[in-house]
Protein backbone atom coordinates (compact mmCIF):
# COMPACT_ATOMS: atom_id res chain seq x y z
CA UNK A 1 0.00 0.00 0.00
CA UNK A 2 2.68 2.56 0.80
CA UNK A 3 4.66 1.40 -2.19
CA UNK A 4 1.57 2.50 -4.42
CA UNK A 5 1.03 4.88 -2.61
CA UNK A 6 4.64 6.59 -3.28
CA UNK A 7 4.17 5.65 -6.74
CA UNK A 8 0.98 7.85 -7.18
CA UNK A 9 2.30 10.88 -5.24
CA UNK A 10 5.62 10.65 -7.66
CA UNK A 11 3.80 10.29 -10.82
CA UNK A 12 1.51 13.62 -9.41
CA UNK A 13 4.23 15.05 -8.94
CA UNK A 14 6.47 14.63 -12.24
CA UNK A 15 3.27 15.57 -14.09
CA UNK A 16 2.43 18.84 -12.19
CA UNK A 17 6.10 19.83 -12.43
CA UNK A 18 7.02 19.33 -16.08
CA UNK A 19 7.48 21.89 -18.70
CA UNK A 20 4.24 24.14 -19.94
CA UNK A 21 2.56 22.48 -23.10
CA UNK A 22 3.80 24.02 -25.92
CA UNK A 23 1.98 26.91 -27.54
CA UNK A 24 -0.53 25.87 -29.93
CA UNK A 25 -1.46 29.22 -31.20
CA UNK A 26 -3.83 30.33 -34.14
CA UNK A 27 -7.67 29.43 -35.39
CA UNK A 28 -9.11 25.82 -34.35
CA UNK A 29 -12.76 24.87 -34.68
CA UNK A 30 -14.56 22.11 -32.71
CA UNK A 31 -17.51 20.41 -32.51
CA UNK A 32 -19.11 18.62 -28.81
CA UNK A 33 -21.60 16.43 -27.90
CA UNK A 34 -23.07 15.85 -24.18
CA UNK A 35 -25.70 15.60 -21.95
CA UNK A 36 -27.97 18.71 -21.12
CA UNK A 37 -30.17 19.02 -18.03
CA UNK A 38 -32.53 22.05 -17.00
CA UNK A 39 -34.10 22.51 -13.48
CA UNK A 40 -38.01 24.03 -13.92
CA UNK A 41 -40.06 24.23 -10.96
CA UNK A 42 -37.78 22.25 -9.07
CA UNK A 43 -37.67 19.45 -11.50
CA UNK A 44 -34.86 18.10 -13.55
CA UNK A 45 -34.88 17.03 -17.29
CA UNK A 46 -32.33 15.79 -19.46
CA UNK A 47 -31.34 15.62 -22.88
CA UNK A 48 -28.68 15.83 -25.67
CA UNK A 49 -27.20 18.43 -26.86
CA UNK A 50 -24.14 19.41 -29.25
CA UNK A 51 -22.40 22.23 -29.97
CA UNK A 52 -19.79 23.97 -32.97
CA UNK A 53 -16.98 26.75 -32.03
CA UNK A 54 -14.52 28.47 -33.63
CA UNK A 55 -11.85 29.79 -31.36
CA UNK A 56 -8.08 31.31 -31.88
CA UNK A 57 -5.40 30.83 -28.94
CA UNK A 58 -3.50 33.64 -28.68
CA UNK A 59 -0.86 32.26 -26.44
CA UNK A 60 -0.91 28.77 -24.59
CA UNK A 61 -2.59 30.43 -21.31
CA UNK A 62 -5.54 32.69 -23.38
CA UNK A 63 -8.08 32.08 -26.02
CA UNK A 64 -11.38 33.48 -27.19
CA UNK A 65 -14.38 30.86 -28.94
CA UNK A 66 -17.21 31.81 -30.66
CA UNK A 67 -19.57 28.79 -30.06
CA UNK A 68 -23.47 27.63 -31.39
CA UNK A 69 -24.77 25.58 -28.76
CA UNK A 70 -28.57 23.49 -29.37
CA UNK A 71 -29.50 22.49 -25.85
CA UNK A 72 -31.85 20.13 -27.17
CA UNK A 73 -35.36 19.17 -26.43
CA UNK A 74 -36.91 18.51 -22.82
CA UNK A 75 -40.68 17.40 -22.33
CA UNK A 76 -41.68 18.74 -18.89
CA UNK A 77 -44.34 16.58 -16.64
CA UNK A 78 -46.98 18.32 -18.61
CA UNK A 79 -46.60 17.45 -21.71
CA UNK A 80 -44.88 20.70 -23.21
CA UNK A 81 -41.45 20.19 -25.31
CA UNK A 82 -39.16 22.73 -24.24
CA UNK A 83 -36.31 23.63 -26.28
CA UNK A 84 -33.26 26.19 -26.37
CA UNK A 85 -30.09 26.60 -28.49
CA UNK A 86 -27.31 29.69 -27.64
CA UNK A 87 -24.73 31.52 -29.13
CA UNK A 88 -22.11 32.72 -27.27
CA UNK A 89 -18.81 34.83 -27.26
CA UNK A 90 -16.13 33.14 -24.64
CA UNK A 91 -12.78 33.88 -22.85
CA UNK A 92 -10.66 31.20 -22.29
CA UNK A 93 -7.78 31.19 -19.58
CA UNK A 94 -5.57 28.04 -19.54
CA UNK A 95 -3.37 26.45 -16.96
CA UNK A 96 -0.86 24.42 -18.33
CA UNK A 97 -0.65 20.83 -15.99
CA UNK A 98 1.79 19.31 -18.46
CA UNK A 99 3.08 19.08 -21.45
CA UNK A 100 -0.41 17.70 -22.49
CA UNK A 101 -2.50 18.31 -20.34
CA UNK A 102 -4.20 21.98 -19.50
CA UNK A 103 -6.98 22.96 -17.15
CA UNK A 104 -8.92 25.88 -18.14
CA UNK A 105 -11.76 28.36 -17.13
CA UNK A 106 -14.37 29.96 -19.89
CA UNK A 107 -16.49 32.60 -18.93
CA UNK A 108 -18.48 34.57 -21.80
CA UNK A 109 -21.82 36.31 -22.86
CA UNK A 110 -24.50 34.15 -24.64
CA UNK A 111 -27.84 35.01 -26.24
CA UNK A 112 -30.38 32.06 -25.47
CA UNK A 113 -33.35 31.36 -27.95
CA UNK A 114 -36.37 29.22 -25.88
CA UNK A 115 -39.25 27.70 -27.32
CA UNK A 116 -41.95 25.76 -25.13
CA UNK A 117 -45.08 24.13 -26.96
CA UNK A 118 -47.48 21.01 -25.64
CA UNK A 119 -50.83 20.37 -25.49
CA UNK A 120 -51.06 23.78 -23.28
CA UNK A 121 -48.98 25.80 -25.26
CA UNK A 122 -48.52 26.51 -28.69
CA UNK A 123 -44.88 27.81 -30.35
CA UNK A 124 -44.32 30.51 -27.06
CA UNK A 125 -40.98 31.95 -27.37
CA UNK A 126 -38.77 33.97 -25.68
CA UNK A 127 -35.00 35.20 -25.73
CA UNK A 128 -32.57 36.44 -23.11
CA UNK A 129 -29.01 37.57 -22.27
CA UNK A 130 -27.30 35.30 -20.28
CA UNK A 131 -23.36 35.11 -18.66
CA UNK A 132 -22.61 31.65 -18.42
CA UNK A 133 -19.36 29.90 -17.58
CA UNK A 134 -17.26 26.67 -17.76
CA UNK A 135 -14.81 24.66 -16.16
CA UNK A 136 -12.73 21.84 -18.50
CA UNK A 137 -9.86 19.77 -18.96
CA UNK A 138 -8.38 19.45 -22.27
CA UNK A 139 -5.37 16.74 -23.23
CA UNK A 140 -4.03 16.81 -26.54
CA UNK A 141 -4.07 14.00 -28.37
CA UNK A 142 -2.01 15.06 -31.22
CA UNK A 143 -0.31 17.86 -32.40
CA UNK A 144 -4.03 18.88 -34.30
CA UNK A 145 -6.55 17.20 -32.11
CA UNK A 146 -7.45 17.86 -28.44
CA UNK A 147 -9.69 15.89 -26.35
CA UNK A 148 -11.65 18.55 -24.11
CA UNK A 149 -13.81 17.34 -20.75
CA UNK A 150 -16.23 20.14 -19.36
CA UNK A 151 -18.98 21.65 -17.25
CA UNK A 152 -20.84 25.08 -18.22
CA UNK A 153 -23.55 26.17 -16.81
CA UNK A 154 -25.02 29.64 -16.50
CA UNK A 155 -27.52 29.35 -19.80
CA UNK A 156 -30.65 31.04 -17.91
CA UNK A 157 -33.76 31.67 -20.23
CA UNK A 158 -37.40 31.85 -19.37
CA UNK A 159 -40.41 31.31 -21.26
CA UNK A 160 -43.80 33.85 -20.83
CA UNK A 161 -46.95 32.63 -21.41
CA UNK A 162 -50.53 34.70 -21.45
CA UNK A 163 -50.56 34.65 -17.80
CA UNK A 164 -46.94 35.24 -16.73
CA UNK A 165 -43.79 32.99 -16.46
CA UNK A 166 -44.32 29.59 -17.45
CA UNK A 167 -40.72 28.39 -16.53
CA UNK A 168 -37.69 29.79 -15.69
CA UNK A 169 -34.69 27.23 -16.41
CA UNK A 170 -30.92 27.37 -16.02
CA UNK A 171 -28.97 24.95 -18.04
CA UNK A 172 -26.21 22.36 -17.43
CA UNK A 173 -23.85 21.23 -20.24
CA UNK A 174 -20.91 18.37 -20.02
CA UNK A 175 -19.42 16.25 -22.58
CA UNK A 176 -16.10 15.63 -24.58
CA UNK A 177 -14.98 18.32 -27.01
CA UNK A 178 -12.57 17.29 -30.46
CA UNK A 179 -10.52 20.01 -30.83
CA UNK A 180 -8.92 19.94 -34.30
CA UNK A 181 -5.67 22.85 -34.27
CA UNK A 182 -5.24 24.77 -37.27
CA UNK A 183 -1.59 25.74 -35.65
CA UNK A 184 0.35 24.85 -38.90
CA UNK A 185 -1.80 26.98 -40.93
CA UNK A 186 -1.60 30.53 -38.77
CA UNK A 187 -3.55 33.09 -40.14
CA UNK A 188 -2.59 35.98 -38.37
């Protein structure tokens, strides 16, 4: 046990002190898939999402993506089929771990597009500013490809019906992220 133990607590250690990853600078795009959930009325739903972004990394610690998210589609307890997608402008700030291996923090500005219809409710829709934010791990794969592991939440929107609010929802997004680097081809 202690032998693993030391083992562990070496290997954590040669990782968190090696060199910074290299800079991958320039343009990359990406595209995500993962699993949504939204909280209404104290109730959670789930469903699956995917997103697209195009992003440039100015240096290895700071990058800003542009990024189309569709939420996808929830039907609530009552029969409605809620529904959201976002676009969103974010700033990246990476920690290097290792040479491979970076932890990083997004926090941006989104615009989120709602639609809730059911037997209720016919095609109400709504839109509203949100400031969502992330938390991820990204480990690259290849000089051109970057496996990305994250949490954002943060995506607030709200859909009004004739009488009022009909549901007021934050939303949840994780999943693995393909980043494919366009580092070789700089266009800056």
């Amino acid at each position: 046990m202690i032998r693993k133990t030391l083992i562990v607590t070496a290997t954590l250690i040669s990782i968190c002190s090696a060199p910074a990853a290299s800079a991958r600078e320039g343009a990359y795009f990406a595209f995500s898939l993962g699993q949504s959930q939204t909280e209404t009325n104290n109730t959670s739903y789930t469903s699956i999402g995917y997103s697209a972004l195009l992003g440039v990394q100015f240096d290895p610690n700071v990058a800003l993506e542009i990024e189309y998210i569709n939420h996808g589609e929830m039907d609530d307890d009552q029969n409605n089929k809620i529904a959201a997608s976002s676009r969103s402008l974010w700033l990246v700030l990476l920690e290097p771990l290792s040479p491979y291996t970076s932890l990083y923090v997004k926090v941006g500005g989104a615009q989120v597009n709602s639609v809730m219809s059911g037997t209720s409710l016919t095609g109400i829709s709504n839109s509203l500013s949100s400031i969502p934010y992330g938390l991820g791990l990204q480990y690259e794969l290849s000089r051109n490809t970057t496996l990305r592991l994250f949490a954002e939440s943060g995506y607030n929107y709200q859909v009004n019906g004739t009488t009022g609010t009909v549901a007021t929802t934050t939303y949840n997004f994780s999943g693995g992220i393909y980043r494919i680097g366009l580092a070789s081809m700089y266009a800056f």
